[in-house]
N, C-alpha and C. Protein backbone atom coordinates (compact mmCIF):
# COMPACT_ATOMS: atom_id res chain seq x y z
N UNK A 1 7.78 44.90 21.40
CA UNK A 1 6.67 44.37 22.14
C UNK A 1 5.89 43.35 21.30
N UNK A 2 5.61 43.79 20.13
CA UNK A 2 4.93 42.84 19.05
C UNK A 2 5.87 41.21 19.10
N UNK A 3 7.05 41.59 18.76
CA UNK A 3 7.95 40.36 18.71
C UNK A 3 7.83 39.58 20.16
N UNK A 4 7.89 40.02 21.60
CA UNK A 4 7.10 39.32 22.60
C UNK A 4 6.12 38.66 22.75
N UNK A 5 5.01 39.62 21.84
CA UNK A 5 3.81 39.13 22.38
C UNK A 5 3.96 37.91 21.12
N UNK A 6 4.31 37.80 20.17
CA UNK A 6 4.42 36.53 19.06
C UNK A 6 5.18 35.57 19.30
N UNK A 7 6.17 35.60 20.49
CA UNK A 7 7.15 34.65 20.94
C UNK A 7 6.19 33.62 21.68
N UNK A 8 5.21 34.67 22.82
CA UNK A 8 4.38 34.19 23.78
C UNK A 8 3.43 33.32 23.24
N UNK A 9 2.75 33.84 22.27
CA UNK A 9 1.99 33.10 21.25
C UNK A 9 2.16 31.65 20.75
N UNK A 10 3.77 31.57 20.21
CA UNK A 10 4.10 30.41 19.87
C UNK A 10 4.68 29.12 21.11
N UNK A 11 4.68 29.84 21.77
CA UNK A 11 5.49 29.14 23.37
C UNK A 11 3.79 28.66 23.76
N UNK A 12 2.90 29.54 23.93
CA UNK A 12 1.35 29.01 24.33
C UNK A 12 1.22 27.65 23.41
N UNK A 13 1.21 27.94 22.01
CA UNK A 13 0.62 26.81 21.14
C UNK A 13 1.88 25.86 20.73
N UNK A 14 3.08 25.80 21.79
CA UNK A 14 3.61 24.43 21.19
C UNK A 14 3.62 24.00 22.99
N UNK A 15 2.82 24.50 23.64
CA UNK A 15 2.63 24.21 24.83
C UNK A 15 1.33 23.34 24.66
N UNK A 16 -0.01 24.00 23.91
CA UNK A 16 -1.08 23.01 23.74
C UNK A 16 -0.42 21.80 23.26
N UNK A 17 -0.01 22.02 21.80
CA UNK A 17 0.62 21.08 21.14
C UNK A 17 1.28 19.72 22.13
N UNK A 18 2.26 19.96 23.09
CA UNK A 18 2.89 19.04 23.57
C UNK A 18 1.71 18.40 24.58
N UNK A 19 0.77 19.64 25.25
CA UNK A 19 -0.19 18.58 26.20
C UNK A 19 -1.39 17.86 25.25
N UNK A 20 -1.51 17.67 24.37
CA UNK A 20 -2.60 17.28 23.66
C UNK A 20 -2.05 16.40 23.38
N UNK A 21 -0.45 16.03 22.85
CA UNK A 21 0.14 15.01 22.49
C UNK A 21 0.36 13.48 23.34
N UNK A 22 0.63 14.41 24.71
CA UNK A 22 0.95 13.62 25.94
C UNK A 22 -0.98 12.98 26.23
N UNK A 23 -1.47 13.90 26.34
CA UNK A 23 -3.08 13.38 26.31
C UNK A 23 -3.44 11.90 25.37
N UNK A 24 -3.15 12.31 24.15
CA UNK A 24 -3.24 11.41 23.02
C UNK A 24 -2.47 9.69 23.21
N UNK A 25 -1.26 10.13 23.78
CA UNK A 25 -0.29 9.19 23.77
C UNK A 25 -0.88 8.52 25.07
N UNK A 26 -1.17 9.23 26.40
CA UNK A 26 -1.94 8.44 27.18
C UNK A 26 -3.16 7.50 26.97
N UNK A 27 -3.73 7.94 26.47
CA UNK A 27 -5.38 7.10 25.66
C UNK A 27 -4.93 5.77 25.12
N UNK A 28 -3.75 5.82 24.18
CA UNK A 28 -3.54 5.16 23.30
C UNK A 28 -2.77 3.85 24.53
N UNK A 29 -1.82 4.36 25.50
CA UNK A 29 -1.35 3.61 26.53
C UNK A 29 -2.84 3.07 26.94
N UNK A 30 -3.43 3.26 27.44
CA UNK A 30 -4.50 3.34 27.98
C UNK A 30 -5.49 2.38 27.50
N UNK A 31 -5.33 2.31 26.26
CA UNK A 31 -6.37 1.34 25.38
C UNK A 31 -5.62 0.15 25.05
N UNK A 32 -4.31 0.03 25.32
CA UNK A 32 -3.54 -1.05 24.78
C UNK A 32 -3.73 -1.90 25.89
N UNK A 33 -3.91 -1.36 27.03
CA UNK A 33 -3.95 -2.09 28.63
C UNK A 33 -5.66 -2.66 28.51
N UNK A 34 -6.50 -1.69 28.19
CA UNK A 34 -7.67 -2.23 28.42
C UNK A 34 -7.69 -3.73 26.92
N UNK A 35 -7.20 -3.51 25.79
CA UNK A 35 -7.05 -4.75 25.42
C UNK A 35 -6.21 -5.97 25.62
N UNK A 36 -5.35 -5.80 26.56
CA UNK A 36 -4.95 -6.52 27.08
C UNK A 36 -5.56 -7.42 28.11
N UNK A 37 -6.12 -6.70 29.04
CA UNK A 37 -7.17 -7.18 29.90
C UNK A 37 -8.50 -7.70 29.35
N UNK A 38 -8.81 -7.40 28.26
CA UNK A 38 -9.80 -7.81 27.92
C UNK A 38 -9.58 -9.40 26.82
N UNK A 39 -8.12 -9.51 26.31
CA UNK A 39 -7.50 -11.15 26.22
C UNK A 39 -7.34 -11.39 27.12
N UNK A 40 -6.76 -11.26 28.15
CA UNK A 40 -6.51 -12.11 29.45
C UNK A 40 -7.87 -12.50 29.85
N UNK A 41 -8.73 -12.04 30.06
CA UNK A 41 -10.14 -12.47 30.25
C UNK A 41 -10.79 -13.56 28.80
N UNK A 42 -10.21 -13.22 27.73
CA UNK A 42 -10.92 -14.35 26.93
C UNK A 42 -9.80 -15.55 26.89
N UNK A 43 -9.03 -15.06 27.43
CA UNK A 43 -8.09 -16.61 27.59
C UNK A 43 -8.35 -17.72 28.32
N UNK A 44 -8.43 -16.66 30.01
CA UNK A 44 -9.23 -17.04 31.15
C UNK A 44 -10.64 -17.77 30.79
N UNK A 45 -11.19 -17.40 30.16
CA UNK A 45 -12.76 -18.36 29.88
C UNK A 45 -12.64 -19.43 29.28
N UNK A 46 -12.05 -19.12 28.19
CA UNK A 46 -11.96 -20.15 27.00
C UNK A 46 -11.21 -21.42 27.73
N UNK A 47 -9.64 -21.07 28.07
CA UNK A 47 -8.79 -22.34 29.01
C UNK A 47 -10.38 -23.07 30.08
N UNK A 48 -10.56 -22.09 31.11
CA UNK A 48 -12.39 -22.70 31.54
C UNK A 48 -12.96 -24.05 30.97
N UNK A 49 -13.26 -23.30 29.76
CA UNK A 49 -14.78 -23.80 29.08
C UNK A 49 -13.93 -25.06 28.53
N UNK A 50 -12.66 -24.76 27.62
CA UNK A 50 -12.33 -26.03 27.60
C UNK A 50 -11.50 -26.96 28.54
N UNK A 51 -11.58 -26.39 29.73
CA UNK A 51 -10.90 -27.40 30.64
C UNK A 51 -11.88 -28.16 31.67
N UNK A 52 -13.17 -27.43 31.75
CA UNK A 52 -14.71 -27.67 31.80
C UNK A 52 -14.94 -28.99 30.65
N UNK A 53 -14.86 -28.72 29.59
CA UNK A 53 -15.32 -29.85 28.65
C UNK A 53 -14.30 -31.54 28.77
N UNK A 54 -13.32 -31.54 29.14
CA UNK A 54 -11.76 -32.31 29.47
C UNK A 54 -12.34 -32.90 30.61
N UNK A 55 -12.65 -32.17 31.59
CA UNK A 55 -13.31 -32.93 33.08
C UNK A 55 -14.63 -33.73 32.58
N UNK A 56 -15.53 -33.29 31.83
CA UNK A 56 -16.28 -34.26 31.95
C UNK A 56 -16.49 -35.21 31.07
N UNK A 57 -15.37 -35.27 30.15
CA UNK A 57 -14.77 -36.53 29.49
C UNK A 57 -14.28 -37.21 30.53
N UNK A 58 -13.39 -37.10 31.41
CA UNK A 58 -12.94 -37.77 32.99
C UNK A 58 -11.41 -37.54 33.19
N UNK A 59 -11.01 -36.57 32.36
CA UNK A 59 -9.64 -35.97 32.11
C UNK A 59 -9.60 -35.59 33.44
N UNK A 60 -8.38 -36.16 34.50
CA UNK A 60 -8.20 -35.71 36.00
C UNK A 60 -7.70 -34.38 35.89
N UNK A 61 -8.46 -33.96 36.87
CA UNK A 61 -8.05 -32.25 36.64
C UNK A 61 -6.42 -31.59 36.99
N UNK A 62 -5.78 -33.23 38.30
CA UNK A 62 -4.43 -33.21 38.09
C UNK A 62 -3.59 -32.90 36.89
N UNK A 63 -4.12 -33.40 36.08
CA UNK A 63 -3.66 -33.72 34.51
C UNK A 63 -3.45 -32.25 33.57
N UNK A 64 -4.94 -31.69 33.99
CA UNK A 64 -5.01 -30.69 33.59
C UNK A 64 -3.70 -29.30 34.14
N UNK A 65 -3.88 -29.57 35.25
CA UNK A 65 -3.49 -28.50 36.27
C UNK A 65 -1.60 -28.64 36.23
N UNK A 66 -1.35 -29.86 35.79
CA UNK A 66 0.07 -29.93 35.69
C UNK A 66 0.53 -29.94 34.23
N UNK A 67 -0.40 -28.93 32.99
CA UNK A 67 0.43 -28.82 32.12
C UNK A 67 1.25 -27.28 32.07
N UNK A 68 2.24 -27.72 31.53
CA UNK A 68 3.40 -26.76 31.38
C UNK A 68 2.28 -24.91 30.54
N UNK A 69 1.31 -25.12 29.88
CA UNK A 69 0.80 -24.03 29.09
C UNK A 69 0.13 -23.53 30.93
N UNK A 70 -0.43 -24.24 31.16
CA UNK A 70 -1.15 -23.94 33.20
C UNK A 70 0.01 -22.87 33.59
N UNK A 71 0.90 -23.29 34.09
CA UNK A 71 2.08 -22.92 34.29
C UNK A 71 2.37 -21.56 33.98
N UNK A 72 2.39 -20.79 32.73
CA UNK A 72 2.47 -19.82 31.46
C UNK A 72 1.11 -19.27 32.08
N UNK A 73 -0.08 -19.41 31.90
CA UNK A 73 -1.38 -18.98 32.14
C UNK A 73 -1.10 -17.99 33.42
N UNK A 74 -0.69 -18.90 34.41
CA UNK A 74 -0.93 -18.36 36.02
C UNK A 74 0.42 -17.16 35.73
N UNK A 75 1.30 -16.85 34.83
CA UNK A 75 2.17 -15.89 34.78
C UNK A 75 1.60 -14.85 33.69
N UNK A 76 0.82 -15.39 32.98
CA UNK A 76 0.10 -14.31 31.65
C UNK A 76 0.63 -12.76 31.93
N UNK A 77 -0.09 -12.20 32.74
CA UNK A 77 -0.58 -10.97 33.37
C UNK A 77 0.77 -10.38 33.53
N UNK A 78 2.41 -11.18 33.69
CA UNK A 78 3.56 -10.28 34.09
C UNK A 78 4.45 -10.73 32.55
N UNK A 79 3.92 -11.73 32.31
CA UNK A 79 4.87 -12.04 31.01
C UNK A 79 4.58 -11.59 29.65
N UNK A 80 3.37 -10.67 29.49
CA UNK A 80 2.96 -10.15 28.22
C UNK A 80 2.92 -8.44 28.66
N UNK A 81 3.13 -7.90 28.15
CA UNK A 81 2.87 -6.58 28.02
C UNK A 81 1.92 -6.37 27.55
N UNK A 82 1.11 -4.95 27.62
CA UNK A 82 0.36 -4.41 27.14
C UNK A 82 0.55 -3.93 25.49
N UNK A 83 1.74 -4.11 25.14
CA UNK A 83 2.00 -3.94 23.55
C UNK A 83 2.08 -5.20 23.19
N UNK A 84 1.85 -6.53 24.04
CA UNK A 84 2.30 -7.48 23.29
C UNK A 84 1.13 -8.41 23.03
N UNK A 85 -0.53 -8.27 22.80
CA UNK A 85 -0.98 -8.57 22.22
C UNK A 85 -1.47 -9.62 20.72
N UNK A 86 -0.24 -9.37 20.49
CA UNK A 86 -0.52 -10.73 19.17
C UNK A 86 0.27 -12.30 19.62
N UNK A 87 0.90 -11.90 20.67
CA UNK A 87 1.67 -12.99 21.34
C UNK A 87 0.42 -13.23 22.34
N UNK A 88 0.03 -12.73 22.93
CA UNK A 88 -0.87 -13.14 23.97
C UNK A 88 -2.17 -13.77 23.42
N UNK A 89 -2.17 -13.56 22.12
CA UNK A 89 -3.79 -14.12 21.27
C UNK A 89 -2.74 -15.63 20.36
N UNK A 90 -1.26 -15.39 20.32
CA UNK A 90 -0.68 -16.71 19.84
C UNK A 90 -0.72 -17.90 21.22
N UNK A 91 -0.60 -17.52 22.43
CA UNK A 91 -0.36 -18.18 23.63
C UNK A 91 -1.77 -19.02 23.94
N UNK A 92 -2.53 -17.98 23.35
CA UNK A 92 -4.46 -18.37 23.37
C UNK A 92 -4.47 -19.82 22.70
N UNK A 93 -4.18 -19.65 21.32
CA UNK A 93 -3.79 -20.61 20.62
C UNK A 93 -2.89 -21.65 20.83
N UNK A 94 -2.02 -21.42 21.65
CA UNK A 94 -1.01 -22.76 21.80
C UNK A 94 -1.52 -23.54 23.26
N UNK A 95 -2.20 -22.92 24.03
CA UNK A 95 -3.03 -23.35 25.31
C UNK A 95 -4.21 -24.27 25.09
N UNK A 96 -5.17 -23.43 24.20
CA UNK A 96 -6.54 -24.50 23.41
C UNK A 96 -6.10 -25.56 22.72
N UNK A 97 -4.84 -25.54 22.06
CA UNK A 97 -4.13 -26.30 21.14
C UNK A 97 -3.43 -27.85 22.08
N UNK A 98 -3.61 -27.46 23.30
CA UNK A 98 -3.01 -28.36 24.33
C UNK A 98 -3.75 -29.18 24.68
N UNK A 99 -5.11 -28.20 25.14
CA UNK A 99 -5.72 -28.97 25.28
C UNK A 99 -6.72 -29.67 24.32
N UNK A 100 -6.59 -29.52 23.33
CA UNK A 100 -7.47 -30.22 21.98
C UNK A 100 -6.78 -31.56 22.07
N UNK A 101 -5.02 -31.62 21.97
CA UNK A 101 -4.44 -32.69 21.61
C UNK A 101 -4.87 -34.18 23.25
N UNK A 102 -4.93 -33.21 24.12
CA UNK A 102 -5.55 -34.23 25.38
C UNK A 102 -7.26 -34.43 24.97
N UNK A 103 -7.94 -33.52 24.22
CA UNK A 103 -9.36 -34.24 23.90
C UNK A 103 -9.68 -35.90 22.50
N UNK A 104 -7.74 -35.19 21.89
CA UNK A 104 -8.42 -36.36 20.61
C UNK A 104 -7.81 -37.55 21.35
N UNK A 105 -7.05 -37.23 22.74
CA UNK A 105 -5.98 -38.47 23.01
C UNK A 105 -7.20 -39.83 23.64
N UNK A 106 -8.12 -38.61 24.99
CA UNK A 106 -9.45 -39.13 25.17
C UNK A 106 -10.11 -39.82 24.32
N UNK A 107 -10.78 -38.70 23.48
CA UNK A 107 -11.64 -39.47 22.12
C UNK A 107 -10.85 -41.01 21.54
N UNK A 108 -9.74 -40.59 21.31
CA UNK A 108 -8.93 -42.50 20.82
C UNK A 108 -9.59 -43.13 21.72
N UNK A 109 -9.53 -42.83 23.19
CA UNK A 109 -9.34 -44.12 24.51
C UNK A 109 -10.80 -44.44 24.61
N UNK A 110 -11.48 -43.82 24.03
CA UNK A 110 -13.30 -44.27 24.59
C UNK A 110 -13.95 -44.54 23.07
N UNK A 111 -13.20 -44.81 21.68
CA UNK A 111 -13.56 -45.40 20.41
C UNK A 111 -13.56 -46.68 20.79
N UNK A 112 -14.27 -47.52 20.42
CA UNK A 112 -14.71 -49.12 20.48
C UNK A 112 -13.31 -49.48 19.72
N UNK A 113 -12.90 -50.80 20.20
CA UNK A 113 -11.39 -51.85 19.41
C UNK A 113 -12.21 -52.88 18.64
């Protein structure tokens, strides 16, 4: 009976064990998504603010709207995973980076000859 009731014992606590784990491992799913969403939102602003700043240099928003990083943007959300985070903060970078090279192209075209 002793040897039962110590079987039961260990079957209980690798029973906590496995739901605390699955608990744990959820959170951690869980937090990888909420930082994910929370780059997709600073991507979302930033592309904005600087595609906001491009327009009122007189950058046609055609211009804007037909680059290939646009393109990538409007797919963000299915083409990054929630583990894939350092790619999605590199994509940040190669998007602002796009549009910087259309602000110095501006800046040339409105310097005095």
């Amino acid at each position: 009976a002793e040897a039962a009731r110590l079987v039961s014992e260990d079957d209980s606590a690798a029973a906590i064990a496995s739901d605390t784990a699955a608990e744990l491992y959820g959170l951690v799913i869980a937090a990888q998504h909420i930082d994910k969403q929370f780059l997709l939102l600073d991507l979302v602003l930033s592309v904005y603010d600087a595609g906001a700043e491009l327009i009122e240099l007189g950058v046609p928003v055609q211009q804007l709207a037909a680059l290939p990083v646009m393109a990538r943007l409007r797919r963000c959300k299915e083409l990054y995973d929630s583990s894939q985070t350092e790619q999605l903060r590199a994509f940040q970078q190669e998007a602002l980076g796009s549009f910087q090279a259309i602000r110095s192209e501006y800046a040339q075209r409105e310097e005095p000859s």
